[in-house]
C-alpha atoms as a PDB file:
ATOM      1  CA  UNK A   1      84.824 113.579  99.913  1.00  0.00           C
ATOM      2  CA  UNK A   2      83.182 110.454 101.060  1.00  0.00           C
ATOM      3  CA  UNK A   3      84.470 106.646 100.024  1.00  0.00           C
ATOM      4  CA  UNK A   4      82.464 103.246 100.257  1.00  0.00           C
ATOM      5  CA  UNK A   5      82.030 100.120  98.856  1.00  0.00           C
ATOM      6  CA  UNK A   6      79.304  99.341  96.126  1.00  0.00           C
ATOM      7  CA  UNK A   7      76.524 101.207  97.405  1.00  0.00           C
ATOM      8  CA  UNK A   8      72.904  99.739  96.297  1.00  0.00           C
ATOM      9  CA  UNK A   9      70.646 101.433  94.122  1.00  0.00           C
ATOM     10  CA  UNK A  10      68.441 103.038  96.034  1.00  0.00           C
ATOM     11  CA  UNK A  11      71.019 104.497  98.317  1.00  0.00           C
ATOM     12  CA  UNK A  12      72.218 106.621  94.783  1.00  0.00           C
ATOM     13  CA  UNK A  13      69.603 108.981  95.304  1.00  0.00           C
ATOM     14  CA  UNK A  14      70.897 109.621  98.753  1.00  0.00           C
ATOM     15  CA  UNK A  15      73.941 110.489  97.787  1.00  0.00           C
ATOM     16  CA  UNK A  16      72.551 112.920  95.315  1.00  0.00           C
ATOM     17  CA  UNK A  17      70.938 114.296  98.337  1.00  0.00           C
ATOM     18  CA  UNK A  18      73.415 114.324 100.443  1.00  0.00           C
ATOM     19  CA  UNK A  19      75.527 117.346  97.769  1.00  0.00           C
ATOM     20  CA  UNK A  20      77.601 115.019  96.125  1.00  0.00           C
ATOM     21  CA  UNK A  21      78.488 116.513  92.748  1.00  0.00           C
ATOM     22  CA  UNK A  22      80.876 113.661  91.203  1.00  0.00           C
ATOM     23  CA  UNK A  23      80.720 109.597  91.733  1.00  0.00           C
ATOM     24  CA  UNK A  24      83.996 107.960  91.158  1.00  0.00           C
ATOM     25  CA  UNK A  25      83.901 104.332  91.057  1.00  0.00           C
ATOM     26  CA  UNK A  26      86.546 101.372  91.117  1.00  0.00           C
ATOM     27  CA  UNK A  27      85.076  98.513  90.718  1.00  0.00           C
ATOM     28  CA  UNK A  28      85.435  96.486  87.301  1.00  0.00           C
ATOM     29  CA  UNK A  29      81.864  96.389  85.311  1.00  0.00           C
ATOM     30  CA  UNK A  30      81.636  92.304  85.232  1.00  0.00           C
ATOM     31  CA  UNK A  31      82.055  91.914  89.447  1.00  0.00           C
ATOM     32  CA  UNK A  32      78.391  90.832  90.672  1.00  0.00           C
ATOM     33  CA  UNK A  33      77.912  93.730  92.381  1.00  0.00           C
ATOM     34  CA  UNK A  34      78.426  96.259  90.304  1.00  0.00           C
ATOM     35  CA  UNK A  35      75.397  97.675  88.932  1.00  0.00           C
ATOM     36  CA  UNK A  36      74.990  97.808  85.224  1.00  0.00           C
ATOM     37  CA  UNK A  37      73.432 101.047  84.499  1.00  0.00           C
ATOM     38  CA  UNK A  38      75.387 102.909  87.516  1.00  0.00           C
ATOM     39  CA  UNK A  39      76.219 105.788  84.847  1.00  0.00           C
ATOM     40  CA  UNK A  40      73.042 106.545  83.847  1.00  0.00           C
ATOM     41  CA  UNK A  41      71.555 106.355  87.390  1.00  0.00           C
ATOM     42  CA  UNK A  42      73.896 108.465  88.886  1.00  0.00           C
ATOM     43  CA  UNK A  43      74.078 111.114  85.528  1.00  0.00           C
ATOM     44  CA  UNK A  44      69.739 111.128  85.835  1.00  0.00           C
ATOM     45  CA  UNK A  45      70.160 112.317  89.406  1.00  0.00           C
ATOM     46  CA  UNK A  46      72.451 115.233  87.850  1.00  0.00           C
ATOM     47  CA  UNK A  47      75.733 114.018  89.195  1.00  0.00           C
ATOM     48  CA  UNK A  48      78.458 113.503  87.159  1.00  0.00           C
ATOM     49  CA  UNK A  49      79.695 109.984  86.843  1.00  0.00           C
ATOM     50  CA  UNK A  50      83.767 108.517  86.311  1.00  0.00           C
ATOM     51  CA  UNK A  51      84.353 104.955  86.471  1.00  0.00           C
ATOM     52  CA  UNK A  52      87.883 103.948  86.230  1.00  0.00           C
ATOM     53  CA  UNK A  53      88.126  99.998  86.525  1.00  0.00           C
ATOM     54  CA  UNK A  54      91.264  99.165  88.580  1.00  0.00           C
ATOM     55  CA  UNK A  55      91.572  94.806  88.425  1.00  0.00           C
ATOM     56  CA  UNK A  56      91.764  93.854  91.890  1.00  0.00           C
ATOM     57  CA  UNK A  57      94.493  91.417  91.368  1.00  0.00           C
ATOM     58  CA  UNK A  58      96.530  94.063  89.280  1.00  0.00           C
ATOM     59  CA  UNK A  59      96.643  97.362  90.451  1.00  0.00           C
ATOM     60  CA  UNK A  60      99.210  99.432  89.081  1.00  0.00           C
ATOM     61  CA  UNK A  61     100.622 102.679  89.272  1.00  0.00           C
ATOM     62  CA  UNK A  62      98.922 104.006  86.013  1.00  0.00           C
ATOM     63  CA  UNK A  63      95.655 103.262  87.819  1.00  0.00           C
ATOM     64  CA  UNK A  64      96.853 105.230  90.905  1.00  0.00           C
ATOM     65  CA  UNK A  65      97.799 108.085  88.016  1.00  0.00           C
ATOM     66  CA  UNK A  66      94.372 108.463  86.666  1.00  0.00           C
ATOM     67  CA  UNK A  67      93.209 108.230  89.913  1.00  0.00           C
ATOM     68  CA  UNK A  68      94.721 111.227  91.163  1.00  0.00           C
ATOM     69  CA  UNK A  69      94.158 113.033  88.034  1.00  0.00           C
ATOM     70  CA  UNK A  70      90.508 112.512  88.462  1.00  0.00           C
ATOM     71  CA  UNK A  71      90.692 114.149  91.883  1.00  0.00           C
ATOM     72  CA  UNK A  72      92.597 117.134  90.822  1.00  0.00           C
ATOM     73  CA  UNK A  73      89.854 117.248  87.842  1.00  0.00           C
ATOM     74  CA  UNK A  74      87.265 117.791  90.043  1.00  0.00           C
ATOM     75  CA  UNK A  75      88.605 119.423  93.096  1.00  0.00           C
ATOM     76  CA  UNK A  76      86.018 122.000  93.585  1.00  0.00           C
ATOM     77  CA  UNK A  77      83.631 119.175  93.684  1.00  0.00           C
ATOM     78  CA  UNK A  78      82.113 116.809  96.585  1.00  0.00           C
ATOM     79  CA  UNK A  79      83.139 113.281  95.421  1.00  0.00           C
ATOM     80  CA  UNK A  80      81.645 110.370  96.743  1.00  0.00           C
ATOM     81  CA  UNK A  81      84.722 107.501  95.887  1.00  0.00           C
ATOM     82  CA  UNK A  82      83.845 103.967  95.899  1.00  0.00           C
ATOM     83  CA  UNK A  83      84.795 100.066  94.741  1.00  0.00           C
ATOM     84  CA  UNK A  84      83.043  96.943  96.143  1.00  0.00           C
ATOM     85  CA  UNK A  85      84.574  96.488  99.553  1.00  0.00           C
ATOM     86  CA  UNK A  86      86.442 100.054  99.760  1.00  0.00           C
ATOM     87  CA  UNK A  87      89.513  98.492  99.583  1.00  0.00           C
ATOM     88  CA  UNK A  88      91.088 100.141  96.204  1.00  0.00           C
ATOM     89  CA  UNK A  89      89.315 103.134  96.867  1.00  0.00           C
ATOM     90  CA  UNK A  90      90.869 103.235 100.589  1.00  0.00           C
ATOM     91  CA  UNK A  91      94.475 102.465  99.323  1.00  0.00           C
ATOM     92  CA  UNK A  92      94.541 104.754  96.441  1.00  0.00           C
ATOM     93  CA  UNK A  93      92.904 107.261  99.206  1.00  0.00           C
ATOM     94  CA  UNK A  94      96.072 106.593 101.360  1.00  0.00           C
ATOM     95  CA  UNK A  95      98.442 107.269  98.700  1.00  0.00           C
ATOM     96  CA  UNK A  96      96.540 110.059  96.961  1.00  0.00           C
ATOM     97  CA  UNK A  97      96.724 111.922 100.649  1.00  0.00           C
ATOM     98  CA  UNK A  98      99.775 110.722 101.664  1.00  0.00           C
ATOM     99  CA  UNK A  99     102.178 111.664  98.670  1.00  0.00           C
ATOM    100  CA  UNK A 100      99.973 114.412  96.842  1.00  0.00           C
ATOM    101  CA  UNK A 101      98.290 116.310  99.525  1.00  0.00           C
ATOM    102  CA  UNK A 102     101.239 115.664 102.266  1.00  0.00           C
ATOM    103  CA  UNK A 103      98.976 114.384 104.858  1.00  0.00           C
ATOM    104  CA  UNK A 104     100.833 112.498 107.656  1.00  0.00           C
ATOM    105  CA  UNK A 105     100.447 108.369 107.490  1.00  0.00           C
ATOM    106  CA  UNK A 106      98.225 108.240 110.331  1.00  0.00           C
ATOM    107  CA  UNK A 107      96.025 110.600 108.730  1.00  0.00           C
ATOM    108  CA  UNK A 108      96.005 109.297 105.161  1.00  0.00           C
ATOM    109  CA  UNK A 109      95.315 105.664 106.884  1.00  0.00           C
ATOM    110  CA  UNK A 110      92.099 104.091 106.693  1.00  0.00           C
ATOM    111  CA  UNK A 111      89.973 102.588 109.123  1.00  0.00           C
ATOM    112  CA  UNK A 112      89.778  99.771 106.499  1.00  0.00           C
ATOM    113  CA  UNK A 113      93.007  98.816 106.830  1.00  0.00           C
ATOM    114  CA  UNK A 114      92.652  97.395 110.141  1.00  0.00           C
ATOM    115  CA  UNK A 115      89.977  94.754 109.195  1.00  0.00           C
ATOM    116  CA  UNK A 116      91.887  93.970 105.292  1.00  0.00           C
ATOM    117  CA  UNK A 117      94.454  91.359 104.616  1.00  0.00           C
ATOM    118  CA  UNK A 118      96.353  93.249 102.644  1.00  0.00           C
ATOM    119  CA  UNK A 119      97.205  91.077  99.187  1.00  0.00           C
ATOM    120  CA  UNK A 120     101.230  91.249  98.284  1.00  0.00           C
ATOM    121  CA  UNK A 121      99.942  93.102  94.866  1.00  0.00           C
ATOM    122  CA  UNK A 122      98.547  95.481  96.992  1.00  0.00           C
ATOM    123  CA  UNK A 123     100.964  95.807  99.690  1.00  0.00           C
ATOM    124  CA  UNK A 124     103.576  96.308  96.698  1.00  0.00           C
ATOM    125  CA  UNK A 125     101.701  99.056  95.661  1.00  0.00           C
ATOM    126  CA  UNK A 126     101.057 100.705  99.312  1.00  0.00           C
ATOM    127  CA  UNK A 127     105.129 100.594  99.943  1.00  0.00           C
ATOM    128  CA  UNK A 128     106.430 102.159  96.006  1.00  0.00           C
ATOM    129  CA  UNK A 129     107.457 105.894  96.509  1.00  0.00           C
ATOM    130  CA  UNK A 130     106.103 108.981  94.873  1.00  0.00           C
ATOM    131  CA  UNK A 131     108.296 108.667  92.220  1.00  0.00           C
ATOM    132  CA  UNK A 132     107.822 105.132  91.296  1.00  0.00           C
ATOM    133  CA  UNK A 133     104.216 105.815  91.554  1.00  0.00           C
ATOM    134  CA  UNK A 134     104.268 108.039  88.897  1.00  0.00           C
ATOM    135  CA  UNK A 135     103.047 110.888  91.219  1.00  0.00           C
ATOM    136  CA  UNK A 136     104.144 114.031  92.551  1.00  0.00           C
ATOM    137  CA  UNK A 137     103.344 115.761  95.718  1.00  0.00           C
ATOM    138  CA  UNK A 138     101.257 119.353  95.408  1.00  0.00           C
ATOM    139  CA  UNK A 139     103.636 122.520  94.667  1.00  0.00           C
ATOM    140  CA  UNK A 140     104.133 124.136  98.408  1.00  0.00           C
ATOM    141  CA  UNK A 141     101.814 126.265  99.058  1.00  0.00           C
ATOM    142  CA  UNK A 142      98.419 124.838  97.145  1.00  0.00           C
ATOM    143  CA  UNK A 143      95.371 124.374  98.736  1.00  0.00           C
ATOM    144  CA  UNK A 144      94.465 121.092 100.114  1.00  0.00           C
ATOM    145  CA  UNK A 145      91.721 119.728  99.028  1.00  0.00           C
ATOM    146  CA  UNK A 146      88.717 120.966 101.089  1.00  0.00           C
ATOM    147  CA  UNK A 147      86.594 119.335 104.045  1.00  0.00           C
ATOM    148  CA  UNK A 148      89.222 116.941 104.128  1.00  0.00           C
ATOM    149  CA  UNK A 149      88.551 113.129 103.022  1.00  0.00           C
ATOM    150  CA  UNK A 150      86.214 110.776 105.546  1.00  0.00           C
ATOM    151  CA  UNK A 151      86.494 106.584 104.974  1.00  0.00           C
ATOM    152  CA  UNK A 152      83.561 104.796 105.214  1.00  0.00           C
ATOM    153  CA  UNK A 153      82.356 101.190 104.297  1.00  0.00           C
ATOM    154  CA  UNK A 154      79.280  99.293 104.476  1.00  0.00           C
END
């Protein structure tokens, strides 16, 4: 698993290239960024292609839900995870690994975090428990998810 921000058009078919099998992405459709047709680039280079809008200045925990379901969805598969900036895809990251796949904070932190003023909506999100989240950690004694997750912006 790989996360980033909006990655540019051309750099789709590196990805492709690269193994990834699934592209997860963030970011809402209207943000200048975003590209348009990302579905349909990504799906023509024979990945499969989830976009789940989460509104930067709203994030909530049913967000963070489908999030996670997503992952479990697809965990045989190499995701490459990204928003604009990395910044929901890094905090749902931290939470995902954190409170689902039991990995200790340090570990589950991103890089990201050290360079992002946090926004209270998000820090409000970061600090809910498991259970206010709406998720549960993995049954003891399931896999973790393989190769482990690497954070990476542009």
């Amino acid at each position: 698993m790989a996360t980033a921000g909006q990655p540019r058009r051309e750099q789709f078919p590196l990805i492709a290239e690269a193994g990834f099998d699934s592209v997860i992405n963030l970011a809402l459709p209207q943000h200048p960024d975003s590209l348009a047709d990302e579905g349909a680039l990504v799906t023509g280079l024979g990945m499969c292609y989830c976009h789940l809008p989460v509104p930067f200045d709203a994030p909530a925990p049913l967000h963070l839900q489908r999030f996670c379901a997503l992952l479990e969805a697809q965990r045989e598969q190499r995701l490459f995870v990204h928003c604009i900036m990395n910044y929901r895809v890094s905090a749902f990251m931290y939470l995902y690994l954190k409170h689902v796949e039991g990995y200790a904070d340090s570990d589950a932190r991103s890089p990201i975090f050290d360079r992002w003023q946090i926004e209270p909506q998000w820090q409000e999100l970061l600090q809910m428990d498991p259970a206010a989240l709406g998720i549960k950690p993995r049954s003891a004694g399931a896999p973790r998810a393989s190769g482990g997750a690497r954070h990476e912006s542009r």
